[in-house]
Protein backbone atom coordinates (compact mmCIF):
# COMPACT_ATOMS: atom_id res chain seq x y z
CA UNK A 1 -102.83 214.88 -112.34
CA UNK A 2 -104.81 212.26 -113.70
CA UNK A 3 -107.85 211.34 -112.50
CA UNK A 4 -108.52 207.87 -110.80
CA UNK A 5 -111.74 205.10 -110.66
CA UNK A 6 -112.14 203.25 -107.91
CA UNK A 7 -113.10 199.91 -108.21
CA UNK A 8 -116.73 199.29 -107.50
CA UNK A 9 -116.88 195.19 -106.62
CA UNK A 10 -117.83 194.61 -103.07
CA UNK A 11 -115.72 192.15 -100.73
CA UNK A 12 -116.96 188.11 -101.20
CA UNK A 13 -115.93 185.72 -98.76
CA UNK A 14 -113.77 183.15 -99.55
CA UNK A 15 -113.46 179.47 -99.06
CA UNK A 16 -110.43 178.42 -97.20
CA UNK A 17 -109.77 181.27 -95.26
CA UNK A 18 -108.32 180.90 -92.27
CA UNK A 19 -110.62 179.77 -88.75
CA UNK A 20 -111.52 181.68 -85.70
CA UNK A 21 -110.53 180.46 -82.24
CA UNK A 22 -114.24 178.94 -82.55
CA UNK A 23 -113.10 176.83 -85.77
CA UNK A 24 -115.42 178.46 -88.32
CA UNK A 25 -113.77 180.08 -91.22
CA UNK A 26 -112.84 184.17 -91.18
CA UNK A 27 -113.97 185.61 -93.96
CA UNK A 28 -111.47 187.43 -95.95
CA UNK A 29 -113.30 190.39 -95.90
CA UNK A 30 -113.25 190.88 -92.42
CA UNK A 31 -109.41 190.58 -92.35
CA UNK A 32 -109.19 193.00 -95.35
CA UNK A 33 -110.98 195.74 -93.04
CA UNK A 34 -108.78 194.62 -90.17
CA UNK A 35 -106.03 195.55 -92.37
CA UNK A 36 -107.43 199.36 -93.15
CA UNK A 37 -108.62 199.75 -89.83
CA UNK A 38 -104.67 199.36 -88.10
CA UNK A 39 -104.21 201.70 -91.24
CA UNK A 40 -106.77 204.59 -90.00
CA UNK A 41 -106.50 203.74 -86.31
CA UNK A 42 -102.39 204.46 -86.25
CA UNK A 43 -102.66 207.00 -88.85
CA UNK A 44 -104.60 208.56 -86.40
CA UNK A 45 -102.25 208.40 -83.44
CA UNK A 46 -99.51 209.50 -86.21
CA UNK A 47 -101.51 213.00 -86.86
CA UNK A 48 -102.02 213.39 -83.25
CA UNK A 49 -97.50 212.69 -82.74
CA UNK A 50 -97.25 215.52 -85.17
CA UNK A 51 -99.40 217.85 -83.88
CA UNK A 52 -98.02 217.17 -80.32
CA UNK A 53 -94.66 218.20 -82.22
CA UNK A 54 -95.70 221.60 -83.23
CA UNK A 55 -98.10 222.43 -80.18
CA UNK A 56 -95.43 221.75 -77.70
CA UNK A 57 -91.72 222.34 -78.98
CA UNK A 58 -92.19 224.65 -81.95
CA UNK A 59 -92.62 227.66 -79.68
CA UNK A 60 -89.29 226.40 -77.42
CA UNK A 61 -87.82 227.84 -80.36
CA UNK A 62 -89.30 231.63 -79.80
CA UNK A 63 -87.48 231.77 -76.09
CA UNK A 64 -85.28 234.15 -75.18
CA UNK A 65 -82.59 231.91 -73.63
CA UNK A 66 -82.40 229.38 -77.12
CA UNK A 67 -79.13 228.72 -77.37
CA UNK A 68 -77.51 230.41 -79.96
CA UNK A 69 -76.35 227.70 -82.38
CA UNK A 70 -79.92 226.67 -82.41
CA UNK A 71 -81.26 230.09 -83.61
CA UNK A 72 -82.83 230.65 -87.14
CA UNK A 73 -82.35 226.77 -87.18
CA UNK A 74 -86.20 225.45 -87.16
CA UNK A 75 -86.46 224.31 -90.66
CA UNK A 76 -82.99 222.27 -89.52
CA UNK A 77 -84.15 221.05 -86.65
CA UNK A 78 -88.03 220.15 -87.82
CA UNK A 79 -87.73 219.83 -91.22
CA UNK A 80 -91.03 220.04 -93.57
CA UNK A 81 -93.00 218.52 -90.57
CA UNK A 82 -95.99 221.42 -90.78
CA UNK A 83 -96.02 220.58 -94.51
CA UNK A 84 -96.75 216.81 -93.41
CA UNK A 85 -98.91 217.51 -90.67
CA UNK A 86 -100.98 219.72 -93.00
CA UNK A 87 -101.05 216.60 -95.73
CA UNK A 88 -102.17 213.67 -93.20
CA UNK A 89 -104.53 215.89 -91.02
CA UNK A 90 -106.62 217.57 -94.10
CA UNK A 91 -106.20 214.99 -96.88
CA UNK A 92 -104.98 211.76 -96.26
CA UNK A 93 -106.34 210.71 -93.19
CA UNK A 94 -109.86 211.60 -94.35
CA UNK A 95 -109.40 209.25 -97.22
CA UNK A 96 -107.98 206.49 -95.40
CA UNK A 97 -111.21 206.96 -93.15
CA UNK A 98 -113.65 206.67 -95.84
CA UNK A 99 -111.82 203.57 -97.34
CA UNK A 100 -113.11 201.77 -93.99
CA UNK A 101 -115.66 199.91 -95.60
CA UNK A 102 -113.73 199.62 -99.12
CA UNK A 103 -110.25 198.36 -98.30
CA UNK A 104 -109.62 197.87 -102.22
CA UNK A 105 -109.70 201.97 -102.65
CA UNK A 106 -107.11 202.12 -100.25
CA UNK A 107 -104.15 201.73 -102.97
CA UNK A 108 -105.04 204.90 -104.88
CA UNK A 109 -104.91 207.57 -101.84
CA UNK A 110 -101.33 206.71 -102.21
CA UNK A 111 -101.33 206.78 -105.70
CA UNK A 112 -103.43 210.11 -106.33
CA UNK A 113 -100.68 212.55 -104.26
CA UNK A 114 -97.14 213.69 -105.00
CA UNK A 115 -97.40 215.03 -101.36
CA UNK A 116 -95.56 211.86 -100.45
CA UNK A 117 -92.53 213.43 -101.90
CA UNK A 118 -92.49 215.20 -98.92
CA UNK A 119 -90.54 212.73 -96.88
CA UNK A 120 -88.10 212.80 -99.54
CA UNK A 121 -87.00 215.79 -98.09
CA UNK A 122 -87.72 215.23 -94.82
CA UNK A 123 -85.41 212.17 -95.12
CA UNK A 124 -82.66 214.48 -96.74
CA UNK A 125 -82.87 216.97 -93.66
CA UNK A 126 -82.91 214.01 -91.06
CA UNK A 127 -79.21 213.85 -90.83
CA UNK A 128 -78.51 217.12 -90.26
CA UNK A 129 -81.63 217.80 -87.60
CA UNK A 130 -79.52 214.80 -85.99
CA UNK A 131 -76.54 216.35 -86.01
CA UNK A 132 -77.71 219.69 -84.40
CA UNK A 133 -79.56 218.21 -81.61
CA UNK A 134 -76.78 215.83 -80.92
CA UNK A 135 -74.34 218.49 -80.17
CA UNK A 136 -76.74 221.46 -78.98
CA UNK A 137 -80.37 220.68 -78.38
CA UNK A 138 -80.85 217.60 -76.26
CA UNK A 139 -80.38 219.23 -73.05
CA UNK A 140 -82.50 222.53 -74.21
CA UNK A 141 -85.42 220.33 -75.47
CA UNK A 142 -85.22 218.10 -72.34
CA UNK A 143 -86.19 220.99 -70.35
CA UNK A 144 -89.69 220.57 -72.00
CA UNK A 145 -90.02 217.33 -71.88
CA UNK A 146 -89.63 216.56 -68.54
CA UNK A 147 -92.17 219.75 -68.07
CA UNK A 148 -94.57 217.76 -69.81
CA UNK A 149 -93.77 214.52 -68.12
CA UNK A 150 -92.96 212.96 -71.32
CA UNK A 151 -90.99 209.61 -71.70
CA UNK A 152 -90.44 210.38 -75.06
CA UNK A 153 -87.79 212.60 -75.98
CA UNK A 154 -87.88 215.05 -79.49
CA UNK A 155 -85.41 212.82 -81.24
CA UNK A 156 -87.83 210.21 -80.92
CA UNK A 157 -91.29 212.37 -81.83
CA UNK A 158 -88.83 212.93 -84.96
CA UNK A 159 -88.41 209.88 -85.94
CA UNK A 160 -92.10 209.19 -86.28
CA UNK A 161 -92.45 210.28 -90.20
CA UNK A 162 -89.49 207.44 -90.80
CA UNK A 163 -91.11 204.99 -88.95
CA UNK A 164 -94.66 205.49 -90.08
CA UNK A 165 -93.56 205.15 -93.79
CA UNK A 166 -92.21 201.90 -92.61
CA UNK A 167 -95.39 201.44 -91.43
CA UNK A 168 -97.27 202.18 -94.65
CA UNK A 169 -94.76 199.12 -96.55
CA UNK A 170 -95.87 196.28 -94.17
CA UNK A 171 -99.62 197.50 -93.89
CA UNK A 172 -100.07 197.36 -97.81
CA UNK A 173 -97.70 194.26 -98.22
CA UNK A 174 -100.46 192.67 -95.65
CA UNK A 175 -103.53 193.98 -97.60
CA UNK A 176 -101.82 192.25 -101.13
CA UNK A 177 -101.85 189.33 -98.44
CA UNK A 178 -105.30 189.50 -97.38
CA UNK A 179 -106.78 189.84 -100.73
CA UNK A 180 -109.57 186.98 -102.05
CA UNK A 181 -108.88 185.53 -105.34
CA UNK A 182 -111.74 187.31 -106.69
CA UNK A 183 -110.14 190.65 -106.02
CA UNK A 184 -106.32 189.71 -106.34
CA UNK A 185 -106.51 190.33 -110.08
CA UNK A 186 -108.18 193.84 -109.32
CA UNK A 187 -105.90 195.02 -106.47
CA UNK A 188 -103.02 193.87 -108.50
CA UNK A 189 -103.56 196.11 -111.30
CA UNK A 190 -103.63 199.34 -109.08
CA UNK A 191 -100.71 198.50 -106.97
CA UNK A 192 -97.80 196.31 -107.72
CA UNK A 193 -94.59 196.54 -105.57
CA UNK A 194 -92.07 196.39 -108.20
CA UNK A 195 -89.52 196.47 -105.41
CA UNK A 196 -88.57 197.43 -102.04
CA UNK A 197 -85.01 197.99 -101.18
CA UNK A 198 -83.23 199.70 -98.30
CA UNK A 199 -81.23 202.56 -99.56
CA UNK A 200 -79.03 205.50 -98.47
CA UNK A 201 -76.55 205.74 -95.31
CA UNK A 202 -76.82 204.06 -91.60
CA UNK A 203 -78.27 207.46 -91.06
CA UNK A 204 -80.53 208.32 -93.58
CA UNK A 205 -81.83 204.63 -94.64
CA UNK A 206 -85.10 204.51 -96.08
CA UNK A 207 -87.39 202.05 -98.18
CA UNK A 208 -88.34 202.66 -102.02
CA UNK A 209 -91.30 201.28 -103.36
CA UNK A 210 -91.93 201.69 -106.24
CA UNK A 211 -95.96 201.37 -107.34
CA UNK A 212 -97.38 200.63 -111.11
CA UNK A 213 -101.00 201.79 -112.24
CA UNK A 214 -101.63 200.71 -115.41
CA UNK A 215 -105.23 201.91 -115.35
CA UNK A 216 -103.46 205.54 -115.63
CA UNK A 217 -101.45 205.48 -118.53
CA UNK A 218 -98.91 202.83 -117.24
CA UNK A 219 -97.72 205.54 -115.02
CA UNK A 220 -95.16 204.86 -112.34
CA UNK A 221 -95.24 206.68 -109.13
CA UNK A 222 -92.08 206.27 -107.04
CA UNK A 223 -93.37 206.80 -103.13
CA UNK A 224 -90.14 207.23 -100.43
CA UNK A 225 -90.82 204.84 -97.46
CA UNK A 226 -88.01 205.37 -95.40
């Protein structure tokens, strides 16, 4: 893949910005790294969902008394989630965290991996992971989770990859917000929502968004928020 500069201008403060509690001004800045910091911070708690995932219901699949329509089903019932967890726990979260102090390098670790294609195919497996837990795992799985004293149920650890690229849409519509007007013109050229749309069924709805880099080639990357 091609390879990507990040911009090197530091964050100004602007005039007109909006006012503390106090009445002085907020400088933009500071709202920018607001911004990436919600971005690490619940990335964060989203690595630490998906680990809980695997540590604690992959191996209900290994017991002897799994009922038999839910045998030879993980990939069904998990999807690609070690393939994700492996993404966001050695890659992406380590380049969200060093973009704490640099919130404008933040648009290219989404642009720089085609790993994001991965919830494309989580999203096409979601219906049918549904499906099977609908009609033969919810009472299995809810064995565990009242063993772990859990509020949340599977279904709902599963839905965490849809709602966290939901999450990724509004946090980087907020940083285009945020930006000064020194560094609108730069952020704009590495990441400009061309659209987002909902798409799909009731049951497999999901967000496109669709980014532009013209510093690379004009390229277009297409990244699956769903």
């Amino acid at each position: 893949p091609p390879s990507l500069c990040f911009p090197s201008s530091s964050l100004v403060d602007c005039p007109g910005t909006p006012s503390t509690p106090t009445g002085e001004p907020r400088p933009r800045g500071s709202k920018l790294r607001h911004v990436v910091e919600e971005m690490v911070n619940t990335e964060r708690e989203y690595v630490r969902s998906l680990r809980y995932i695997i540590h604690h219901y992959f191996p209900e699949m290994d017991r002897a008394d799994l009922p038999q329509d839910l045998r030879g089903k993980r990939t069904v019932v998990f999807g690609n989630l070690e393939k994700l967890l492996d993404f966001h726990s050695q890659f992406f979260l380590k380049e969200l965290e060093a973009c704490s102090k640099h919130p404008l390098r933040v648009p290219h670790c989404f642009l720089r991996h085609e790993q994001f294609g991965l919830y494309a195919l989580y999203s096409k497996n979601k219906p049918k992971s549904d499906a099977l837990l609908a009609n033969h795992g919810h009472s299995f799985f809810r064995r565990k989770q009242l063993e772990l004293g859990d509020k949340m149920d599977l279904s709902s650890y599963l839905l965490k990859p849809v709602q966290r690229m939901s999450k990724y849409a509004l946090l980087l519509t907020d940083l285009m917000k945020e930006v000064g007007v020194a560094q609108e013109a730069e952020l704009t050229a590495l990441i400009r929502p061309v659209f987002i749309q909902p798409a799909g069924t009731a049951q497999s709805a999901h967000v496109q968004v669709r980014l532009t880099c013209p510093a690379v080639k004009g390229q277009r990357f297409l990244c699956w928020f769903l």
